[in-house]
Protein backbone atom coordinates (compact mmCIF):
# COMPACT_ATOMS: atom_id res chain seq x y z
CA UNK A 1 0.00 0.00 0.00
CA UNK A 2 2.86 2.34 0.92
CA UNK A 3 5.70 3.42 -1.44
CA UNK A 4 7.94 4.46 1.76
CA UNK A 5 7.97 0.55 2.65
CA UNK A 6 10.58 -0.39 0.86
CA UNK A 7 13.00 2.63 2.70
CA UNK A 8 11.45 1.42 5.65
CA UNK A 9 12.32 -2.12 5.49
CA UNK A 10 16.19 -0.61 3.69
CA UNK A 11 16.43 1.20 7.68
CA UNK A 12 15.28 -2.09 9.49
CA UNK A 13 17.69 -4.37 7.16
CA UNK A 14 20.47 -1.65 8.14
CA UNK A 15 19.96 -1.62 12.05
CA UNK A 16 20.07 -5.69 12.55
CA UNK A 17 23.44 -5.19 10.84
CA UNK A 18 24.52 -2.86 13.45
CA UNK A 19 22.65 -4.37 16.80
CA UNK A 20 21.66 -8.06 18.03
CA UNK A 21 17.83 -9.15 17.95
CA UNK A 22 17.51 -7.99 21.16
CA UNK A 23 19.38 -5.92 24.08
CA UNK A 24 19.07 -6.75 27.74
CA UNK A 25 19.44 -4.73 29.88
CA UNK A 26 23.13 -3.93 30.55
CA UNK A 27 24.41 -4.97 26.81
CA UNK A 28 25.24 -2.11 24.45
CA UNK A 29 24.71 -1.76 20.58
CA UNK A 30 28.15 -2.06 18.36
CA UNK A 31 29.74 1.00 18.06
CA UNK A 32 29.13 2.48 14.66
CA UNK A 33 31.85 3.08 11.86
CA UNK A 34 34.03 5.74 12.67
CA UNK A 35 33.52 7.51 9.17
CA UNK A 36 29.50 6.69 8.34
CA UNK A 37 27.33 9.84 8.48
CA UNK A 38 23.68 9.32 8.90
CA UNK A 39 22.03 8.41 5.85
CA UNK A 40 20.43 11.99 4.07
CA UNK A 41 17.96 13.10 4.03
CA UNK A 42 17.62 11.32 7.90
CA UNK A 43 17.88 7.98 9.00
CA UNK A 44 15.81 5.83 11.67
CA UNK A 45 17.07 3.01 13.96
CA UNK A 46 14.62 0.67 15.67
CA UNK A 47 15.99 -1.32 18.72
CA UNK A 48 14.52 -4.05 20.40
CA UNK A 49 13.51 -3.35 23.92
CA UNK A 50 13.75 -6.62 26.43
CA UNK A 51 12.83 -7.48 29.71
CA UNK A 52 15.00 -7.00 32.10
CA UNK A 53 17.34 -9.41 32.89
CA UNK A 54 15.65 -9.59 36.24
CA UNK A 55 12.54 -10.83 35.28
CA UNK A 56 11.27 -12.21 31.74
CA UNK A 57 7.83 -12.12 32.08
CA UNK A 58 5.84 -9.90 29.33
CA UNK A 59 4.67 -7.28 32.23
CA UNK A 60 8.06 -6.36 33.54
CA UNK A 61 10.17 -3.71 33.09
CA UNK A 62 12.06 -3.35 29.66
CA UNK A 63 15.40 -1.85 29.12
CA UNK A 64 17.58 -1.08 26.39
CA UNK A 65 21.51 0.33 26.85
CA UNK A 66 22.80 1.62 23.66
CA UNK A 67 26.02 3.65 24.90
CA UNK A 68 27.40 4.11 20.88
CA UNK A 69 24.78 4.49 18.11
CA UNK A 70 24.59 6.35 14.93
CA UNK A 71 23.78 9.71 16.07
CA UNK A 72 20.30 10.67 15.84
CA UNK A 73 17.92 13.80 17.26
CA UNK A 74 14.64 12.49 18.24
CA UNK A 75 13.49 9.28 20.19
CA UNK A 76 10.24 7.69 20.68
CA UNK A 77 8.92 4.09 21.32
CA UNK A 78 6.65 1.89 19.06
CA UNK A 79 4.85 -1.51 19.47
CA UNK A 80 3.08 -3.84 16.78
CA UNK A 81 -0.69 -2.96 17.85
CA UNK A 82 -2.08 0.46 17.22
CA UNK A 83 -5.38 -0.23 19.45
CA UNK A 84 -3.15 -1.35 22.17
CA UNK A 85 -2.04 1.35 24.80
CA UNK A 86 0.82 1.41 26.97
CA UNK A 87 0.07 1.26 30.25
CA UNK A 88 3.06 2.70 32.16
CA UNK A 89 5.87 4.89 31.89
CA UNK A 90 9.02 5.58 29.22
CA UNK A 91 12.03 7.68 30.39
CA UNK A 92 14.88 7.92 28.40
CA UNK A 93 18.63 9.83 28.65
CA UNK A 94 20.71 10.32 25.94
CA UNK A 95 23.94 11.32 25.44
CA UNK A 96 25.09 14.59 23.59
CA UNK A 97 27.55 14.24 20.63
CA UNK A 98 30.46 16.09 21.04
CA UNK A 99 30.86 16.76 24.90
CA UNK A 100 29.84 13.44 25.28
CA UNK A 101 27.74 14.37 28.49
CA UNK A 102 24.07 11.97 29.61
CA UNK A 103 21.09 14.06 30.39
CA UNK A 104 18.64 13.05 33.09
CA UNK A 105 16.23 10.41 32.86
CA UNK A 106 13.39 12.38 30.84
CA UNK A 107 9.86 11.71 30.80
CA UNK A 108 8.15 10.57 27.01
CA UNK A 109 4.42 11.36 26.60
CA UNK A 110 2.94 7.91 26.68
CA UNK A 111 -0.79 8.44 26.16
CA UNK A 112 -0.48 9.15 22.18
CA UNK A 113 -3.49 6.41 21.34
CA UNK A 114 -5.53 9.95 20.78
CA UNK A 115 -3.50 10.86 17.80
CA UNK A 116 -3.81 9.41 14.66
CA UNK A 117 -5.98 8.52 12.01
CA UNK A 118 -9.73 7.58 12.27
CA UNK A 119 -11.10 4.36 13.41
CA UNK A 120 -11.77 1.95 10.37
CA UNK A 121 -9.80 4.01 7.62
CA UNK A 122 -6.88 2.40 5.48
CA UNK A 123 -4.27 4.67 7.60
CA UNK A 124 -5.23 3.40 10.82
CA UNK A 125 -5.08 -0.14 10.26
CA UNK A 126 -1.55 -0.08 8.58
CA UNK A 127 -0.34 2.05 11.93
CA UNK A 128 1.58 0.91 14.86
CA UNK A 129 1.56 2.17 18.33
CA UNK A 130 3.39 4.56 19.73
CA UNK A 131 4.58 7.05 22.51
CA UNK A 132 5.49 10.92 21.68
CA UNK A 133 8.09 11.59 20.07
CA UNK A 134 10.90 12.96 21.95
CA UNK A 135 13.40 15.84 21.04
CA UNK A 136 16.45 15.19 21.97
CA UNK A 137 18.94 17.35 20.01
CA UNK A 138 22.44 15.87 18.40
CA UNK A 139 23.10 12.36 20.36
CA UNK A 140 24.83 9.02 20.06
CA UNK A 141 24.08 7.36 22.90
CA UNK A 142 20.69 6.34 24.52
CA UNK A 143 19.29 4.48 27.56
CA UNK A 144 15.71 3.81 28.08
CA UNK A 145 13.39 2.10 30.53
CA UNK A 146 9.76 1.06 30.47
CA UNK A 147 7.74 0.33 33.65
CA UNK A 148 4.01 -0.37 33.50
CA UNK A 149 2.17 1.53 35.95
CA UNK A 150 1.75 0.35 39.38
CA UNK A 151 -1.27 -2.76 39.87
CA UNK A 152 -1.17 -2.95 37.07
CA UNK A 153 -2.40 -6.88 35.71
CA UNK A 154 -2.11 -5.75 31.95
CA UNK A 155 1.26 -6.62 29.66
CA UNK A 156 3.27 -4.16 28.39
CA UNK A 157 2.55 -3.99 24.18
CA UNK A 158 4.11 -6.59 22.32
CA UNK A 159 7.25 -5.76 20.05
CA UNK A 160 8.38 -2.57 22.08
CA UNK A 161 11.10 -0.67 20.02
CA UNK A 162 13.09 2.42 20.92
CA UNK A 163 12.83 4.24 17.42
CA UNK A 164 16.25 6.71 16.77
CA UNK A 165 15.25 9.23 14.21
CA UNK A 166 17.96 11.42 12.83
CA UNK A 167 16.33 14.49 10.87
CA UNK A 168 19.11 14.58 7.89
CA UNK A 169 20.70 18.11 7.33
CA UNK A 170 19.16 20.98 4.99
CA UNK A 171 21.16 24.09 4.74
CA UNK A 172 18.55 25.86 3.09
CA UNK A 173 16.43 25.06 5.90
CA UNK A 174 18.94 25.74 8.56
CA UNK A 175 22.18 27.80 8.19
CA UNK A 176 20.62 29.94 5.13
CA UNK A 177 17.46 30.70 6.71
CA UNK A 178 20.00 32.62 9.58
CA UNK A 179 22.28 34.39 6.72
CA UNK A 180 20.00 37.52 6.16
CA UNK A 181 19.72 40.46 9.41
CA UNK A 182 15.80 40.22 8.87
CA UNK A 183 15.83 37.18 11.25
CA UNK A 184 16.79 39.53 14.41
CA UNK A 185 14.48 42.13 13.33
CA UNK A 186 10.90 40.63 12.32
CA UNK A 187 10.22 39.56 15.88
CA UNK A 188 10.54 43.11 17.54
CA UNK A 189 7.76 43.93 14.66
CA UNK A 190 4.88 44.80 16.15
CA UNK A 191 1.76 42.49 15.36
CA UNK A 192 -1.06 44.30 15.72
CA UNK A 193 -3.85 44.75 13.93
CA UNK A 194 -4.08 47.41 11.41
CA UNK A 195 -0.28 47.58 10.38
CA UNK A 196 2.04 45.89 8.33
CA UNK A 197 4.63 43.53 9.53
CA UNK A 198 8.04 44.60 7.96
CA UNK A 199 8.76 42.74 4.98
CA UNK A 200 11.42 40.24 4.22
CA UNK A 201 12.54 37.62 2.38
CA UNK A 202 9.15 35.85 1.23
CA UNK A 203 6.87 37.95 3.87
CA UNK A 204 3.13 38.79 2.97
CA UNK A 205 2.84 42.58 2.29
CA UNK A 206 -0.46 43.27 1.77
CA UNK A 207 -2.81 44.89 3.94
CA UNK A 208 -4.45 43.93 7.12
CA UNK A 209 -8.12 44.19 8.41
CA UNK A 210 -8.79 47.07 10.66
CA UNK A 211 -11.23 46.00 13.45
CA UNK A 212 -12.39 48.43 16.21
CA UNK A 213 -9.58 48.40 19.26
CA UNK A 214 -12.24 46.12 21.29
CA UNK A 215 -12.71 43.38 18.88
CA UNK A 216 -8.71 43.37 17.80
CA UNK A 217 -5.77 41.66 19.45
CA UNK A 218 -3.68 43.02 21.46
CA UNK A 219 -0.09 42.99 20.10
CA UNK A 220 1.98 40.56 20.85
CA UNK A 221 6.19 40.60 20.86
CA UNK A 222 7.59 37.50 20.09
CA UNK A 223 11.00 36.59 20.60
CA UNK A 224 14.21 37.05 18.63
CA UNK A 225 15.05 34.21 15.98
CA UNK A 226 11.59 34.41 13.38
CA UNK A 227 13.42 32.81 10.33
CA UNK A 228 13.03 34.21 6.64
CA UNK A 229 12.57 30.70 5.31
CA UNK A 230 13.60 31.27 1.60
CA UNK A 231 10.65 29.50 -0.02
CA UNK A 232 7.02 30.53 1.79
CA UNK A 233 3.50 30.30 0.92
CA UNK A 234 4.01 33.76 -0.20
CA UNK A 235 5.73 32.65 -3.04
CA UNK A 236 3.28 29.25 -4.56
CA UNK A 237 -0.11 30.44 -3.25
CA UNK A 238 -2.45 33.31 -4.37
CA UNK A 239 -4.37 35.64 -2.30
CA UNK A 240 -7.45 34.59 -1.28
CA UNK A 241 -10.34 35.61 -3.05
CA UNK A 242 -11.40 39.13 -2.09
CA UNK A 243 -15.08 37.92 -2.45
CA UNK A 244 -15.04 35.75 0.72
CA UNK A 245 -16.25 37.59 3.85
CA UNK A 246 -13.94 37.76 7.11
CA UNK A 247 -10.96 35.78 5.26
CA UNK A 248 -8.16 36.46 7.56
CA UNK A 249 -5.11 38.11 5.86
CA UNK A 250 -2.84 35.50 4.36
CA UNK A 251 -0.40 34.71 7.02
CA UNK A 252 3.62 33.17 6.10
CA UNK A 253 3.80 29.86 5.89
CA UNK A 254 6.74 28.06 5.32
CA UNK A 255 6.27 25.03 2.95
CA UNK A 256 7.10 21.63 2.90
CA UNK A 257 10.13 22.69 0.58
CA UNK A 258 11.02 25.15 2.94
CA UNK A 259 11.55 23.07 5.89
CA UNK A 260 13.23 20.15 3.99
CA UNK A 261 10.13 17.55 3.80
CA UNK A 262 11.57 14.59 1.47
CA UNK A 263 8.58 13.63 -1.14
CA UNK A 264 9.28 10.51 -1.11
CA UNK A 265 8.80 9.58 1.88
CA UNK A 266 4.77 10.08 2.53
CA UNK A 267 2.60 8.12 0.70
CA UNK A 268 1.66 9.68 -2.96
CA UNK A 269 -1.93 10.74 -3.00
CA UNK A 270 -4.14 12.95 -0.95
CA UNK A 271 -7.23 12.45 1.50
CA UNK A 272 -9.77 15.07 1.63
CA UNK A 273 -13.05 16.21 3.64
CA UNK A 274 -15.36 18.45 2.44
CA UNK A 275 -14.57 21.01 4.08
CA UNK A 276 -12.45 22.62 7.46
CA UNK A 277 -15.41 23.53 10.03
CA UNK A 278 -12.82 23.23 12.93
CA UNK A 279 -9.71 23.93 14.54
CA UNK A 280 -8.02 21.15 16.69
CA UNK A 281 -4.52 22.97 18.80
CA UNK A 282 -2.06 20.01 20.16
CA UNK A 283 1.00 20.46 21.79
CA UNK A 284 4.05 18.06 20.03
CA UNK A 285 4.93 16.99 24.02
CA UNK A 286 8.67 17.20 22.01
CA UNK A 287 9.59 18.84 24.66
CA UNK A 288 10.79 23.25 25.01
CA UNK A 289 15.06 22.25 24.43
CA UNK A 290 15.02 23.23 20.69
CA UNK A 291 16.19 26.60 19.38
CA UNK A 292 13.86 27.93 16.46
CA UNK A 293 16.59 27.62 14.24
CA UNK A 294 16.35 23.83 14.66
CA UNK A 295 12.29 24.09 13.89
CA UNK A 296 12.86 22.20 10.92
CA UNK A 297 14.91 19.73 11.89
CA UNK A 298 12.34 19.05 14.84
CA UNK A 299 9.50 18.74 11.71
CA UNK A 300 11.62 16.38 9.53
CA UNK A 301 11.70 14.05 12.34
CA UNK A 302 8.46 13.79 13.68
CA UNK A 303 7.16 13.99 10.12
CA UNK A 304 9.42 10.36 9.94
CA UNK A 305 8.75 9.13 12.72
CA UNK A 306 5.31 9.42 12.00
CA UNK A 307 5.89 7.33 8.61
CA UNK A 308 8.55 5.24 9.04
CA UNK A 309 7.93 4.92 12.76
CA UNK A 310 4.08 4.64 13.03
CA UNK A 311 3.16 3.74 9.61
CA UNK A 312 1.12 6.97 8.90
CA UNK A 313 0.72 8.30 5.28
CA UNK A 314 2.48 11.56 6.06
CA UNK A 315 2.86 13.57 9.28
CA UNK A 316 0.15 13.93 11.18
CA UNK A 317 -0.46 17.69 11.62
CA UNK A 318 -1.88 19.63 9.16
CA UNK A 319 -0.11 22.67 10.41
CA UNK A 320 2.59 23.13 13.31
CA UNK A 321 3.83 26.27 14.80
CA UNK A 322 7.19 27.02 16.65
CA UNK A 323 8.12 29.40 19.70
CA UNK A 324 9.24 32.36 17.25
CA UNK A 325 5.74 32.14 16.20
CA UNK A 326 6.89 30.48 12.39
CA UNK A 327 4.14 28.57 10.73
CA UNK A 328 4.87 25.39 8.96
CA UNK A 329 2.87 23.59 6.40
CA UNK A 330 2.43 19.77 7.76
CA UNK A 331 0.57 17.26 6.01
CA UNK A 332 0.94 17.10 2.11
CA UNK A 333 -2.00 18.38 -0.34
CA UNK A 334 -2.69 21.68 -0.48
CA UNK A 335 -2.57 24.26 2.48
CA UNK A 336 -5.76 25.74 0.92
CA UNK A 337 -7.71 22.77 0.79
CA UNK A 338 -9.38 20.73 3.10
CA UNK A 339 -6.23 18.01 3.64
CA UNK A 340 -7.72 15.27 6.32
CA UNK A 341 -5.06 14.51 8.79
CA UNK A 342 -3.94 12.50 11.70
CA UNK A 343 -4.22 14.33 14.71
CA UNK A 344 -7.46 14.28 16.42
CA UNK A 345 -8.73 10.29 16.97
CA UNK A 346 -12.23 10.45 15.62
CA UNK A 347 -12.36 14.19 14.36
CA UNK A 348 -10.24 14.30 11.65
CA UNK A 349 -12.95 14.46 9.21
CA UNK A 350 -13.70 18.05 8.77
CA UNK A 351 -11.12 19.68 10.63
CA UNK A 352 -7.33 20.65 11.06
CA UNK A 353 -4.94 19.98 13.31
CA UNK A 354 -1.99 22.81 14.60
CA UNK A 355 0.77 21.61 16.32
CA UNK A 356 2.42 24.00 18.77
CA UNK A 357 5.89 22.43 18.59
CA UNK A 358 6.86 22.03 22.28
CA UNK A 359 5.42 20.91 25.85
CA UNK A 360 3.30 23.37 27.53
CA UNK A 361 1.45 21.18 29.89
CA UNK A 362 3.31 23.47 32.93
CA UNK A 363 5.03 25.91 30.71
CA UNK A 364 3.25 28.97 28.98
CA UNK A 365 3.46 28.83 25.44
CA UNK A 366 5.23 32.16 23.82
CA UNK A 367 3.01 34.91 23.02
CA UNK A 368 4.55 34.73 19.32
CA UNK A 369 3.08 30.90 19.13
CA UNK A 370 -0.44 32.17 20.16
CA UNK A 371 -0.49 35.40 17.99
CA UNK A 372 0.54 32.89 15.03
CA UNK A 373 -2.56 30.30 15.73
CA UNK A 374 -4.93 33.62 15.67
CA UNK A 375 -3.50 34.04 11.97
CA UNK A 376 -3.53 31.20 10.56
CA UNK A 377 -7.45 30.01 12.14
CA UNK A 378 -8.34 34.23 11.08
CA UNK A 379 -7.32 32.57 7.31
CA UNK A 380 -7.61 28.82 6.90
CA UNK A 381 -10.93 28.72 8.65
CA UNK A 382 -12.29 32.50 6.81
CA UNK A 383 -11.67 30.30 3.40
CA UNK A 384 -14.36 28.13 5.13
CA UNK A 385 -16.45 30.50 6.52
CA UNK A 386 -15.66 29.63 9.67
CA UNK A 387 -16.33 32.27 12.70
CA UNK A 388 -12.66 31.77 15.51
CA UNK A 389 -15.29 32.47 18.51
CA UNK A 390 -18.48 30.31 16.75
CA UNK A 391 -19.73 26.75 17.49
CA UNK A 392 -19.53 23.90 14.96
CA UNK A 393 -21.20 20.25 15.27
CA UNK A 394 -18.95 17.35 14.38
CA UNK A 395 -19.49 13.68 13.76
CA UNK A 396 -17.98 11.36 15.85
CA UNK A 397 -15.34 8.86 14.15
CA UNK A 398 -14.81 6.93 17.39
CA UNK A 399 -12.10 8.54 19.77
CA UNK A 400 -13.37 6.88 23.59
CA UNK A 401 -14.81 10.18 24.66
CA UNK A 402 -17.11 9.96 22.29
CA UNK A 403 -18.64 7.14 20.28
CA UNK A 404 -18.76 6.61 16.81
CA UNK A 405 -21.88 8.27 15.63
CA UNK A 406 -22.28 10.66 18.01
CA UNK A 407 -22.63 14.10 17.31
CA UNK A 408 -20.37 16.73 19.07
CA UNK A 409 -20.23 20.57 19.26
CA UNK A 410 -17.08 22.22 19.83
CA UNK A 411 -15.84 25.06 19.58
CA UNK A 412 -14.87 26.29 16.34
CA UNK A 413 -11.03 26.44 17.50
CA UNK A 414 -10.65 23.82 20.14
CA UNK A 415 -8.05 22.18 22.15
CA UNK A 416 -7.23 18.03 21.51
CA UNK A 417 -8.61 17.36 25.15
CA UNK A 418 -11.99 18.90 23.61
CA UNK A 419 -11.83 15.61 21.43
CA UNK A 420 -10.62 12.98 23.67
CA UNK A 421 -9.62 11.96 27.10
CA UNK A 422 -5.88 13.50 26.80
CA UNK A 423 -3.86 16.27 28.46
CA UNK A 424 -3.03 17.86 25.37
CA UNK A 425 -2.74 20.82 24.32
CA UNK A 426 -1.19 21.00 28.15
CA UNK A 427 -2.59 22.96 30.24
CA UNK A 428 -1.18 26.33 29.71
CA UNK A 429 -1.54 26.08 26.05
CA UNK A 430 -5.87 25.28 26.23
CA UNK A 431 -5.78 28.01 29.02
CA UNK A 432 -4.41 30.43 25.67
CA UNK A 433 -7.23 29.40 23.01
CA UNK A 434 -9.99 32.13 24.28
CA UNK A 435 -7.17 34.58 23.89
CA UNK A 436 -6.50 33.10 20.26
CA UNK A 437 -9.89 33.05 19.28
CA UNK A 438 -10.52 36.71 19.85
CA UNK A 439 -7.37 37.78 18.09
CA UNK A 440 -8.65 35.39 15.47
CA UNK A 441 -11.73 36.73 15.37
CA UNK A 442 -10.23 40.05 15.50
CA UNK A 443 -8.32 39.64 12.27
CA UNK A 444 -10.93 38.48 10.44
CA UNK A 445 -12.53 42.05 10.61
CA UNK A 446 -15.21 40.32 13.16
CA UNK A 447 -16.89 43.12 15.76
């Protein structure tokens, strides 16, 4: 069914060369070859997790001890069953290339079972479980331990693997993006409504709606480090239609192209709904330790690990948004159309998913982050006539909140928790999305 099978199968052949079936606890993986990059444009390893050599049994803890790999950026687990949750905890440390230093144990987001693709849809069946991914930054060495949660009767997931994603490079992504002085500058800009942002490499110029000082957002300074991504939205999309009422000025969005996506890794071909009548936010639960400069190396490998990790089509997101307030096309098929993703178990029919990249369950998201949601909803959802602060009714796909069938209203911008029994967006994120909606609103020329 999927083209990217055959890379897929090219990574798995390539890791049992480097590591033995399976790694109890205490063993480590051969050292790599001193003079083998990672394979552009990224690479994945997938090692076994076992039981611990104190106990075999299925429910116990498993541990892997990997002290030299093939460097890599990201980490997350995976197990054969997609309708089978993980009932426990993962923590991982890793080591940093170069200084050669371990981290702490860290905590990975286990309760991912509310991401992904509908119930009963080609995409779900060929997917595997999985935790949330994990950011890491530049590493070659990893430890990891899984515990299941305390009483509790219930086996760990069968065929646990600790999945190394390394993002590949992309200068044009990266070190170009930094080049030109417009980086420092465009987040001092001020964002309000009413004025134009100063232009750049691949910015959108034209003009902005002037609601009355009540209905309009307040501005909002984001910090330094906005990138001027060299190919945007800007530059492959026309305005939008100047007959459609409260459409949002076009925001800058930097494509798939822009943030080094490789084609051929998604599956070819699109999904559609009808139509976007909602907004689902998520948090990534990567975790806050990337710089924005490394935005795009944090999308290339959760859009991987999402294929090559989870069996997905293509990334999950439709959109995702970094601290600096950057937004990022996500899933492949038109950022104008109605793309159906895999982000909101259940609801992806008829909505979109954002990704705030980042873990704001106890950390506040940056007011650049929320000022960019209010853009992109005042836009996306104003090509669907959608009102930021109205209600919409959805159909339920089947997500364990709600059954299948059922029908749900939301709010037309709502956090993932709306959907399903989940913690995401985190706390301080959801406690944002009245905020957003207004400013959304509020661009849209709404009073």
């Amino acid at each position: 069914m999927r083209g990217f099978l055959a890379s897929s199968v090219q990574v798995a052949v390539s890791t049992a060369l480097v590591l033995p079936l399976s790694l109890p606890s205490g063993a480590a993986a051969a050292p790599p070859p001193a003079d083998r990059a990672p394979d552009l444009p990224g690479s994945t390893q997938s090692l076994p997790l076992a039981p611990s050599a104190r106990s075999l049994a299925p429910s116990a803890e498993h541990r892997l001890s990997a002290p030299r790999v093939r460097p890599f950026s990201l980490v997350g687990v995976v197990w054969d069953d997609a309708g089978t949750e993980l009932h426990g905890t993962v923590q991982v440390r890793t080591r940093a290339v170069g200084s050669g230093r371990w981290s702490g144990w860290r905590k990975v987001e286990t309760h991912n079972h509310d991401h992904g693709a509908d119930p009963g849809t080609p995409e779900r069946r060929a997917s595997r479980g999985s935790t949330a991914p994990l950011w890491a930054g530049a590493s070659d060495g990893v430890e990891a331990r899984v515990r299941p949660d305390t009483g509790e009767p219930a086996r760990l997931p069968a065929g646990m693997r600790l999945e190394l994603v390394h993002p590949g490079e992309d200068e044009t992504a990266e070190t170009r993006a930094l080049s030109s002085p417009y980086a420092e500058t465009r987040a001092h800009s001020s964002l309000a409504a009413g004025t134009r942002a100063i232009s750049g490499p691949g910015t959108d110029t034209g003009p902005r709606p002037h609601p009355s000082p009540a209905a309009g957002p307040r501005p909002l300074a984001g910090p330094p480090g906005a990138l001027p991504f060299p190919e945007t939205l800007a530059d492959v999309l026309p305005a939008a239609p100047a007959t459609l009422p409260y459409v949002g000025p076009r925001p800058r969005i930097v494509t798939r192209k822009g943030w080094g996506a490789s084609e051929s890794l998604r599956e070819k071909g699109f999904v559609y709904s009808a139509k976007v009548k909602a907004a689902f936010v998520h948090h990534s639960a990567t975790g806050n330790g990337y710089t924005c400069k490394q935005a795009p190396s944090v999308l290339r490998s959760i859009y991987r690990y999402h294929v090559v990790s989870t069996g997905w089509r293509d990334i999950g997101y439709n959109f995702a948004v970094d601290k600096c307030g950057n937004i990022y096309e996500g899933r492949a098929g038109g950022v104008a159309k109605a793309v159906r993703g895999a982000h909101t178990l259940g609801f992806n029919t008829n909505s979109m998913g954002i990704a705030v990249l980042g873990s704001y369950s106890r950390t506040d998201p940056p007011a650049a982050a929320v000022t960019a949601l209010a853009k992109l909803t005042a836009w996306k959802l104003g090509l669907f006539q959608g009102n930021p602060k109205g209600r919409v009714t959805l159909t339920s796909g089947g997500s364990g909140k709600y059954a299948k069938g059922r029908k749900v209203t939301f709010n037309v911008i709502s956090g993932h928790r709306d959907g399903f029994h989940t913690d995401c967006p985190g706390a301080r994120l959801y406690g944002r999305l009245g905020a957003a909606r207004t400013a959304s609103a509020g661009y849209q020329g709404r009073v």
